[in-house]
C-alpha atoms as a PDB file:
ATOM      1  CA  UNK A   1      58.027  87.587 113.704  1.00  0.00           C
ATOM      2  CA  UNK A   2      58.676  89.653 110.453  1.00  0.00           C
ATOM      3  CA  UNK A   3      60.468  92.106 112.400  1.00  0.00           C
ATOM      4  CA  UNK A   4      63.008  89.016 113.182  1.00  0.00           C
ATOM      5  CA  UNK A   5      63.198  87.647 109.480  1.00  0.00           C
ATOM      6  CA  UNK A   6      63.943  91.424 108.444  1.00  0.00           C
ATOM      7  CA  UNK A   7      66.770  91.734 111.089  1.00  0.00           C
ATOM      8  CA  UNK A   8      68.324  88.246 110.090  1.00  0.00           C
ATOM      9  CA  UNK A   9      68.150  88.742 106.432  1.00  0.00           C
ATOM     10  CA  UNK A  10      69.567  91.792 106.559  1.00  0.00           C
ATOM     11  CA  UNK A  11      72.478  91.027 108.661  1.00  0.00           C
ATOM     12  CA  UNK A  12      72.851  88.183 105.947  1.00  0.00           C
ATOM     13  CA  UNK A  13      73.402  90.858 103.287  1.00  0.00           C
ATOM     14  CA  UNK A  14      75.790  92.914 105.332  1.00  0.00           C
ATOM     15  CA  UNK A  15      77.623  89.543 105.983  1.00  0.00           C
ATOM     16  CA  UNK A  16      77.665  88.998 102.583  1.00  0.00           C
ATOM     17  CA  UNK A  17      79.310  92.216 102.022  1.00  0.00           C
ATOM     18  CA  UNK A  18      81.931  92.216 103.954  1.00  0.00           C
ATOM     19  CA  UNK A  19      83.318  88.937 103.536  1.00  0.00           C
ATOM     20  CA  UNK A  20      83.260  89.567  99.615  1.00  0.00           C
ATOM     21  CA  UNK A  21      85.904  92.429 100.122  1.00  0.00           C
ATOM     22  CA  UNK A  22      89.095  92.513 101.366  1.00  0.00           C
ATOM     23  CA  UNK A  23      92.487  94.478 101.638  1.00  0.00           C
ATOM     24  CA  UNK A  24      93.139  96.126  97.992  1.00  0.00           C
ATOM     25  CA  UNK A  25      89.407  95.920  96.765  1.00  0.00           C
ATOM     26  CA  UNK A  26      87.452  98.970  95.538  1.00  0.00           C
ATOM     27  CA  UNK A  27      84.946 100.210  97.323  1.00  0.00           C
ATOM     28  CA  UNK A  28      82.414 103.082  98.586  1.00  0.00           C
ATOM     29  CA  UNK A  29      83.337 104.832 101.643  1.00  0.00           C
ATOM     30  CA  UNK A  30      79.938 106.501 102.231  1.00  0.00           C
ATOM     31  CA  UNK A  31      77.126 108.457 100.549  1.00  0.00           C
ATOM     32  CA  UNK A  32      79.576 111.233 100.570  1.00  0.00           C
ATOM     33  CA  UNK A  33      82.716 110.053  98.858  1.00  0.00           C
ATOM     34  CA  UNK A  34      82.513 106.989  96.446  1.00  0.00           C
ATOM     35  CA  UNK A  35      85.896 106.141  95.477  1.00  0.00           C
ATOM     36  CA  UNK A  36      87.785 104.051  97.875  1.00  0.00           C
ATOM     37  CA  UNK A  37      89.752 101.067  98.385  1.00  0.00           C
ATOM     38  CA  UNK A  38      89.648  98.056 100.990  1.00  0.00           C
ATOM     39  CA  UNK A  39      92.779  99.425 103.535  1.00  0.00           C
ATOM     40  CA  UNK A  40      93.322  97.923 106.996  1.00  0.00           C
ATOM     41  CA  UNK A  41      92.579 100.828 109.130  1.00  0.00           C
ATOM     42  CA  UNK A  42      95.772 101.603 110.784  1.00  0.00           C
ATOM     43  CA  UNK A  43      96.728 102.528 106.971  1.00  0.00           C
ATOM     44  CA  UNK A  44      93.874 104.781 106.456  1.00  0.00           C
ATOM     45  CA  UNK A  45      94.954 108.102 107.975  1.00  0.00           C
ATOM     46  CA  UNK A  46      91.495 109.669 107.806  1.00  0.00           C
ATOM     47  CA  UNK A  47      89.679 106.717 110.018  1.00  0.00           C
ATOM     48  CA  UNK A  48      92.423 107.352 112.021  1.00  0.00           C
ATOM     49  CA  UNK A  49      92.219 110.779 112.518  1.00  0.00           C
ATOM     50  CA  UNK A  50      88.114 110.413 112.575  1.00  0.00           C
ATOM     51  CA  UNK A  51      88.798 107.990 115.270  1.00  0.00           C
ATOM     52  CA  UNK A  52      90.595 110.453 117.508  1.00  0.00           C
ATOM     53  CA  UNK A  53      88.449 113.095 117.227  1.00  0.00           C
ATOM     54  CA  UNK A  54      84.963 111.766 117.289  1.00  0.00           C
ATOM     55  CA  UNK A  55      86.101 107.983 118.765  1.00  0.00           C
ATOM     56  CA  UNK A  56      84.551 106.419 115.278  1.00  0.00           C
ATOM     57  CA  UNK A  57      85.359 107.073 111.502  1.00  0.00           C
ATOM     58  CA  UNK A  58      82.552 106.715 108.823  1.00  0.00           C
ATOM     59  CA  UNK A  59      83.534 104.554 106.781  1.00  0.00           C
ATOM     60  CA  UNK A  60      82.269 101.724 105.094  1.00  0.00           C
ATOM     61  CA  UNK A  61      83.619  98.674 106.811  1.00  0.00           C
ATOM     62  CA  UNK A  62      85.330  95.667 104.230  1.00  0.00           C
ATOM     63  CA  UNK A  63      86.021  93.101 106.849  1.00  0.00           C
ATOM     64  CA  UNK A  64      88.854  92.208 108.962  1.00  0.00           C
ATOM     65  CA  UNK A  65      92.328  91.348 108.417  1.00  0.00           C
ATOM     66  CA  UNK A  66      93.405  89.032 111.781  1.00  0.00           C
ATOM     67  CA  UNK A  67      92.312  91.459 114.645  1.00  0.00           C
ATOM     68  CA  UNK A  68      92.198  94.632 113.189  1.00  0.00           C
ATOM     69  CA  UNK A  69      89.294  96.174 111.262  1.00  0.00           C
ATOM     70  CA  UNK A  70      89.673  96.824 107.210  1.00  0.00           C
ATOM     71  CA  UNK A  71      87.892 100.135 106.202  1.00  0.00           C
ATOM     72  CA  UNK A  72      87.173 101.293 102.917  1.00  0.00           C
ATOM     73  CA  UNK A  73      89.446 104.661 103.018  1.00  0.00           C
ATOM     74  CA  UNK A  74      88.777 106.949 100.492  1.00  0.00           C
ATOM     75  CA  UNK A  75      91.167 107.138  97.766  1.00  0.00           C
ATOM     76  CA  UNK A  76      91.643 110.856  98.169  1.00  0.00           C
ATOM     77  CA  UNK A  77      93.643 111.131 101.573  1.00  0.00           C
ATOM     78  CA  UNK A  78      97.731 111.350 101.083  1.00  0.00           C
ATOM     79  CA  UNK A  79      97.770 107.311 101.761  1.00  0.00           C
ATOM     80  CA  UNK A  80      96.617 106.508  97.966  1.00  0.00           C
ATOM     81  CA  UNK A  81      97.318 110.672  96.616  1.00  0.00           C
ATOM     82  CA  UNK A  82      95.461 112.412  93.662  1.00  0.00           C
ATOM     83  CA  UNK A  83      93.334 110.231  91.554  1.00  0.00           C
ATOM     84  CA  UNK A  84      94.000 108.928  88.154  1.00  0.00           C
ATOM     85  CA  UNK A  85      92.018 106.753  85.885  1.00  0.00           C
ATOM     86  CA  UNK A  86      92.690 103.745  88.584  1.00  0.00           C
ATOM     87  CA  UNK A  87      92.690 105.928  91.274  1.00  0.00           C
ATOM     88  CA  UNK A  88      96.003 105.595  92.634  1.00  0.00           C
ATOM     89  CA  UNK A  89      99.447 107.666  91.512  1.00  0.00           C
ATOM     90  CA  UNK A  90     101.833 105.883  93.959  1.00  0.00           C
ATOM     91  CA  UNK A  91     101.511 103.106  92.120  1.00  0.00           C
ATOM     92  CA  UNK A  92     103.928 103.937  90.222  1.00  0.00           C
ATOM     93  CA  UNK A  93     106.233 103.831  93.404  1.00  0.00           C
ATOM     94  CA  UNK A  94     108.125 100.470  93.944  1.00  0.00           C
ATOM     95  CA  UNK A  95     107.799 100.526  97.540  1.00  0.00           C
ATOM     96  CA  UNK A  96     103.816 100.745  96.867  1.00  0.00           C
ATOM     97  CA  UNK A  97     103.779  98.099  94.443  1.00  0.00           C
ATOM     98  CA  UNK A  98     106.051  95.518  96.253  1.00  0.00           C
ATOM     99  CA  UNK A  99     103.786  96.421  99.447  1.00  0.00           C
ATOM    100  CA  UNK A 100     100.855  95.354  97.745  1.00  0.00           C
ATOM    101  CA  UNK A 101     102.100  91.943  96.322  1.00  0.00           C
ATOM    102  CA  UNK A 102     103.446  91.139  99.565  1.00  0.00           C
ATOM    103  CA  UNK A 103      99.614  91.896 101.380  1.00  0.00           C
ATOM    104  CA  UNK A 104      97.936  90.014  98.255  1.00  0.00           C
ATOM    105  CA  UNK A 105     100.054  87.100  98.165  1.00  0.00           C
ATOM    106  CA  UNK A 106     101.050  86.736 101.954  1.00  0.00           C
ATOM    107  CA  UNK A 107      99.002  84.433 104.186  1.00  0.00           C
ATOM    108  CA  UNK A 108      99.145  85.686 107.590  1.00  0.00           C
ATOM    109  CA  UNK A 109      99.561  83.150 110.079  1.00  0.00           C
ATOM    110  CA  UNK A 110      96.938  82.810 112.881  1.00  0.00           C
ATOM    111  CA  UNK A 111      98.785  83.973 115.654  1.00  0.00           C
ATOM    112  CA  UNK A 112     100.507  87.008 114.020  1.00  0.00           C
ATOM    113  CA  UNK A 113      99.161  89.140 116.421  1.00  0.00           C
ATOM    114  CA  UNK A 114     100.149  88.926 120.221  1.00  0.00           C
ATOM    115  CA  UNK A 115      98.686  91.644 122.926  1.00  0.00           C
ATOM    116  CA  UNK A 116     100.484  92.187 125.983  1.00  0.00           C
ATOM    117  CA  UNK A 117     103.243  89.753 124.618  1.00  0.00           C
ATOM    118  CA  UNK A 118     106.887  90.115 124.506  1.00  0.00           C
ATOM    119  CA  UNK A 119     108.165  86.912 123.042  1.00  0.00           C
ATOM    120  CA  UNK A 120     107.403  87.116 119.299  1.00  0.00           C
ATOM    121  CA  UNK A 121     105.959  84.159 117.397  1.00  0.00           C
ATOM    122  CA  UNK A 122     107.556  82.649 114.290  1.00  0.00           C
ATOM    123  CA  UNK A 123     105.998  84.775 111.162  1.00  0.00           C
ATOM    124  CA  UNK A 124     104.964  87.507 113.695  1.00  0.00           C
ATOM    125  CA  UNK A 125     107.582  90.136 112.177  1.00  0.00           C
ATOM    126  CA  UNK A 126     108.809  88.231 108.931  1.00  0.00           C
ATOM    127  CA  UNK A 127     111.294  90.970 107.929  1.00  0.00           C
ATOM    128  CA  UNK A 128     113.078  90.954 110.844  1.00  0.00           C
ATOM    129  CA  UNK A 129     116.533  89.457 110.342  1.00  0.00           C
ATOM    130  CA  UNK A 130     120.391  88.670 112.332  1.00  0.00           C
ATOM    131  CA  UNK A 131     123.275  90.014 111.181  1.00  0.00           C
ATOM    132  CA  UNK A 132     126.233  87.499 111.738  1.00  0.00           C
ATOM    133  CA  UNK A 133     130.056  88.632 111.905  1.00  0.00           C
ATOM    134  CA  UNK A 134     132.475  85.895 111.699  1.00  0.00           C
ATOM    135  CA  UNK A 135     135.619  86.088 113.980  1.00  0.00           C
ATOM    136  CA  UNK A 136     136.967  82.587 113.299  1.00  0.00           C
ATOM    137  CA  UNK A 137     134.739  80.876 116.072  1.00  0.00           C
ATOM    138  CA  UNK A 138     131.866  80.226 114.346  1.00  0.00           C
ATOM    139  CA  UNK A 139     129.241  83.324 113.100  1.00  0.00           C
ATOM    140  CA  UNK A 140     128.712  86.014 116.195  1.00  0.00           C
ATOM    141  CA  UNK A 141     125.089  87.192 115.786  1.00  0.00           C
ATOM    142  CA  UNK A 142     125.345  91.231 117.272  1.00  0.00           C
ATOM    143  CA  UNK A 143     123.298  93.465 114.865  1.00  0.00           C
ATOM    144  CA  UNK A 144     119.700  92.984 113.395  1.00  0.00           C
ATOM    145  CA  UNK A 145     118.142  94.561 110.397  1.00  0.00           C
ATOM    146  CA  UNK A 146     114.995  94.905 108.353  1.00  0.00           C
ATOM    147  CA  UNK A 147     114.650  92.984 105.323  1.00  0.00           C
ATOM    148  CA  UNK A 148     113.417  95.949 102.860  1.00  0.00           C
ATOM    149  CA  UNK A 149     112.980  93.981  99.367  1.00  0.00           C
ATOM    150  CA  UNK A 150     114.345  90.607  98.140  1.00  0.00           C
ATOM    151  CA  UNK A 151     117.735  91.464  98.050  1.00  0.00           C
ATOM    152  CA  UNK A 152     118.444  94.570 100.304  1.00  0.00           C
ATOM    153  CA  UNK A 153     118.629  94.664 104.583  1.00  0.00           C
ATOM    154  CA  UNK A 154     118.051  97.899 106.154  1.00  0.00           C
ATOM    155  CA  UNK A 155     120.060  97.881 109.119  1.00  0.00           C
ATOM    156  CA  UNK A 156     122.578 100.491 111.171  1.00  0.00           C
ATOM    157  CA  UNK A 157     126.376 102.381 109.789  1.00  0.00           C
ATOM    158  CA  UNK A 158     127.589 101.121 113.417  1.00  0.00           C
ATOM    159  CA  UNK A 159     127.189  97.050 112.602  1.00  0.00           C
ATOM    160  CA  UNK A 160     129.502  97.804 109.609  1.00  0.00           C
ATOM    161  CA  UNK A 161     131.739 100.237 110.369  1.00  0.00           C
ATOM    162  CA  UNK A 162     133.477  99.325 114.267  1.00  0.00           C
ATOM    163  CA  UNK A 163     136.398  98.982 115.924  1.00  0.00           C
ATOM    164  CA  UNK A 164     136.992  95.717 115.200  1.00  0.00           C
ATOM    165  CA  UNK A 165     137.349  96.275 111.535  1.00  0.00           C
ATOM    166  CA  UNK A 166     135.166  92.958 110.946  1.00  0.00           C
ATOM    167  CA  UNK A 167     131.943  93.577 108.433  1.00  0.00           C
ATOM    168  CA  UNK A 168     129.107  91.100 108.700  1.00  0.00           C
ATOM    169  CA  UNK A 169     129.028  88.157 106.063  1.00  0.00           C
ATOM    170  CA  UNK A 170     125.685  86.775 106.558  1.00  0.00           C
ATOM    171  CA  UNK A 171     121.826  87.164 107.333  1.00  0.00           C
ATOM    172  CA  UNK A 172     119.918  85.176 109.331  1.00  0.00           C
ATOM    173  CA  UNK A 173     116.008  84.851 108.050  1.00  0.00           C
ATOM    174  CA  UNK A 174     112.614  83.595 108.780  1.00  0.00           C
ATOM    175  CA  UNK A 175     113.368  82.249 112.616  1.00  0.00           C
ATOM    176  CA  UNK A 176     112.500  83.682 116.012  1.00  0.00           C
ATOM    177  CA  UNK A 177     115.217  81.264 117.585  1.00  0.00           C
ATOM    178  CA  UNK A 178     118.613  81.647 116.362  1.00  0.00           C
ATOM    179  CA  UNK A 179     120.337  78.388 117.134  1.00  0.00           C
ATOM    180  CA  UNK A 180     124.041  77.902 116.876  1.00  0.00           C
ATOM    181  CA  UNK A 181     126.563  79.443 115.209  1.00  0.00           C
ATOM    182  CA  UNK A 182     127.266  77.619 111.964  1.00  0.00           C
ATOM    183  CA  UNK A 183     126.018  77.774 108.560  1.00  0.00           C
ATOM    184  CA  UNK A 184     122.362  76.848 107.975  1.00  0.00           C
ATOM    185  CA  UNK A 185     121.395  76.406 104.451  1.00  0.00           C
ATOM    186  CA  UNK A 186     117.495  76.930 105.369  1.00  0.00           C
ATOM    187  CA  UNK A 187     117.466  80.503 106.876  1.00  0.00           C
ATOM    188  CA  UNK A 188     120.947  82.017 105.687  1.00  0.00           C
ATOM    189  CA  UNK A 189     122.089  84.148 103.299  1.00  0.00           C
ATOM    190  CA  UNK A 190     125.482  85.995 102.637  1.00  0.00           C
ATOM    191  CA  UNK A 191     126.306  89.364 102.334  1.00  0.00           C
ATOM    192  CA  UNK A 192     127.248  90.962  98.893  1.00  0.00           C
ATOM    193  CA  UNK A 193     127.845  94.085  99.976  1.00  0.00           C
ATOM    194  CA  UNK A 194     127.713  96.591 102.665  1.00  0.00           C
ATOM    195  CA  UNK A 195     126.714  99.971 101.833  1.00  0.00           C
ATOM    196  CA  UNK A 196     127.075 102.424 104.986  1.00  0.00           C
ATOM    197  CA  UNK A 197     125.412 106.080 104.839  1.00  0.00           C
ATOM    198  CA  UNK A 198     128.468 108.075 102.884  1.00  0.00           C
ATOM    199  CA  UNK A 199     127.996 110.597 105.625  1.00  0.00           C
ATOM    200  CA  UNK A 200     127.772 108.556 109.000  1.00  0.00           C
ATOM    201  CA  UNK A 201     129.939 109.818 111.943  1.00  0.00           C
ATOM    202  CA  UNK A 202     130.744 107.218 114.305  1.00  0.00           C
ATOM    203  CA  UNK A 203     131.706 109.640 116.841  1.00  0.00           C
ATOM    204  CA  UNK A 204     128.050 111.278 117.081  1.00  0.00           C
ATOM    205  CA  UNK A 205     125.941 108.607 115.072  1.00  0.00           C
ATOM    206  CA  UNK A 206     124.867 111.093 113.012  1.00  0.00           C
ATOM    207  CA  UNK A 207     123.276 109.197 109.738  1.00  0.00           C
ATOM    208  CA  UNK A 208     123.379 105.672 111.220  1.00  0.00           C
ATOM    209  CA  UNK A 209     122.083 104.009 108.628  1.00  0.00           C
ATOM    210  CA  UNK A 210     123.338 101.186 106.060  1.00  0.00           C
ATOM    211  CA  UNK A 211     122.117  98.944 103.399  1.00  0.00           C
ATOM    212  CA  UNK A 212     123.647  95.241 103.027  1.00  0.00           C
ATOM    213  CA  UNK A 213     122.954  93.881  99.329  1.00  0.00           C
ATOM    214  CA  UNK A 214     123.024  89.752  99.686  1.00  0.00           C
ATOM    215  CA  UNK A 215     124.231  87.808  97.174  1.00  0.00           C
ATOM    216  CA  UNK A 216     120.906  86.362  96.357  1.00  0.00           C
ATOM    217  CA  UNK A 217     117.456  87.386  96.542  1.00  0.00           C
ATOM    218  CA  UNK A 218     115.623  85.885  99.721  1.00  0.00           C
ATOM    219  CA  UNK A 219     113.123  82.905  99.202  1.00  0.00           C
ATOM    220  CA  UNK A 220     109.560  84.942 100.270  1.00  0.00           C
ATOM    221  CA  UNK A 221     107.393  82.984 102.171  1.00  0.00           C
ATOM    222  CA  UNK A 222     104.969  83.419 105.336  1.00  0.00           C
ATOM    223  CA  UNK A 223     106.922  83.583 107.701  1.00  0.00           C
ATOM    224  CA  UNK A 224     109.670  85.808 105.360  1.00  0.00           C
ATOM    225  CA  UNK A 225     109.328  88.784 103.337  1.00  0.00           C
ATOM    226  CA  UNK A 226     110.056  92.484 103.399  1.00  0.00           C
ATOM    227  CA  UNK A 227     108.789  94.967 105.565  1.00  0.00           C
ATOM    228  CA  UNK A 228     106.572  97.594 103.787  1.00  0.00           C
ATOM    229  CA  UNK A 229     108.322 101.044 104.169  1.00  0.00           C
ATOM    230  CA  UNK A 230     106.331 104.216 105.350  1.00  0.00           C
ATOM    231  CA  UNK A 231     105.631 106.820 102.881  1.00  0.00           C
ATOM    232  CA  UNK A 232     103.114 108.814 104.078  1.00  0.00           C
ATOM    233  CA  UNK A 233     104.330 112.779 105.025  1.00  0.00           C
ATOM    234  CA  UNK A 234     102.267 112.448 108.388  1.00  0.00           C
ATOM    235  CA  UNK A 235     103.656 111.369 111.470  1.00  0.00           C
ATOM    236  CA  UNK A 236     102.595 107.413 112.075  1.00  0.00           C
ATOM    237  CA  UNK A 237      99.630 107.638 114.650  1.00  0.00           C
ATOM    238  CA  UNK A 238     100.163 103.939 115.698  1.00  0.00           C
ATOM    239  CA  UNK A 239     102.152 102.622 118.454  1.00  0.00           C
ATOM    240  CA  UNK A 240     105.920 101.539 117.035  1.00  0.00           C
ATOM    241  CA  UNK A 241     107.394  98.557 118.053  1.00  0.00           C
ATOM    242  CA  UNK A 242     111.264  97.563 118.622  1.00  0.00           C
ATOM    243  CA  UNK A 243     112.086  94.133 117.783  1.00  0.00           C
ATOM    244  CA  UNK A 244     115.288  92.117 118.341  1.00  0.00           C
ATOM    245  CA  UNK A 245     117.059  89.234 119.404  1.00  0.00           C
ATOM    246  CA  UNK A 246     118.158  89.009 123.143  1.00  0.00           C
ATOM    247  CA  UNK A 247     117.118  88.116 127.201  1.00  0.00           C
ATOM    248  CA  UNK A 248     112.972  88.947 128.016  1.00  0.00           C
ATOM    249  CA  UNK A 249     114.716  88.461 131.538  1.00  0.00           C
ATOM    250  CA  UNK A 250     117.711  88.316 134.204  1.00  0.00           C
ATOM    251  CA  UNK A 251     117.042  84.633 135.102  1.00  0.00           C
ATOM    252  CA  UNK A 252     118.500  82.036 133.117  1.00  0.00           C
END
């Protein structure tokens, strides 16, 4: 019966633990390294790599973030760089910093997540946007893009520079449906300026790449905000995903 008490009460205190810490928290990795910080663990290169060579990493666990397991990762891999007095020298990077206010003031929606799925869910990728071109029948939505700060839309040189001559005037936001062609005051936004790579070749697509400045910064919510870029100097280890708008099948 003791035995039993001791087993509950001390899964209480591990409990305890790792609900009090999430994403962005400081923390201990292990006996062996003490200074880490709360990282969901497709972020933390070394449980990753652990994981793939031994099938386990260890590291303290935090909690969980939706389905996927938050690790404290220790502060010394190339995710978070040499330490300074905090810890962290990429903080001084924008990308880092707008990354992190996005994960600390972004409530994910439950179903964020879908396995095996191919229709996405509304919030599911919220940087994910439509570019629409405007031939005088309405707005023609042909080209998507990734919404890469409040302002700015990662997308390709090809959806600006075709042979139509026509540059896309607006954005479409925060939807998984994109409903008709006319102007919707709720999820659009127009284009300030398109900025193709100075160097693209249409020919070859060599350097298809292009920013589109909007006229206004985006309204960030749940189900909208930017996508946080990749800076590590490692390949990604996870599985990428395409996203888009068009047919999951041949029926109609």
């Amino acid at each position: 019966m003791c035995y039993k008490q001791f087993l509950v009460f001390s899964f209480a205190i591990i409990l305890k633990k790792i609900v009090a810490q999430e994403a962005g928290d400081d923390c201990v990795p292990n006996n062996e390294v003490l200074d880490g910080v709360c990282t969901i663990i497709t972020d933390c290169e070394l449980a990753l790599r652990a994981i793939q060579k031994r099938n386990h990493h260890n590291y303290q666990r935090c909690g969980f973030s939706g389905q996927y397991e938050v690790v404290c990762c220790p502060r010394t891999t190339q995710k978070f760089g040499p330490s300074n007095e905090r810890g962290n020298l990429n903080s001084n990077r924008k990308s880092e910093r707008e990354c992190k206010r996005i994960i600390e003031t972004s409530r994910p929606p439950l179903d964020l997540h879908i396995i095996g799925g191919e229709k996405a869910t509304l919030g599911e990728f919220p940087h994910m946007v439509a570019i629409g071109f405007d031939r005088g029948n309405g707005y023609q939505f042909d080209c998507g893009g990734a919404l890469i700060s409040d302002t700015y839309v990662l997308t390709a040189a090809h959806c600006i520079i075709n042979l139509e001559r026509v540059e896309p005037q607006i954005i479409r936001a925060g939807v998984v449906t994109l409903g008709d062609n006319t102007w919707h005051d709720e999820s659009d936004y127009r284009i300030a300026q398109n900025i193709p790579h100075p160097n693209y070749t249409h020919s070859s697509k060599y350097n298809d790449i292009a920013l589109l400045r909007l006229e206004k910064p985006v309204e960030v919510s749940e189900n909208l905000h930017a996508a946080c870029l990749y800076t590590s100097n490692l390949d990604p280890l996870t599985p990428l995903t395409i996203t888009g708008w068009g047919r999951i099948s041949t029926q109609r």
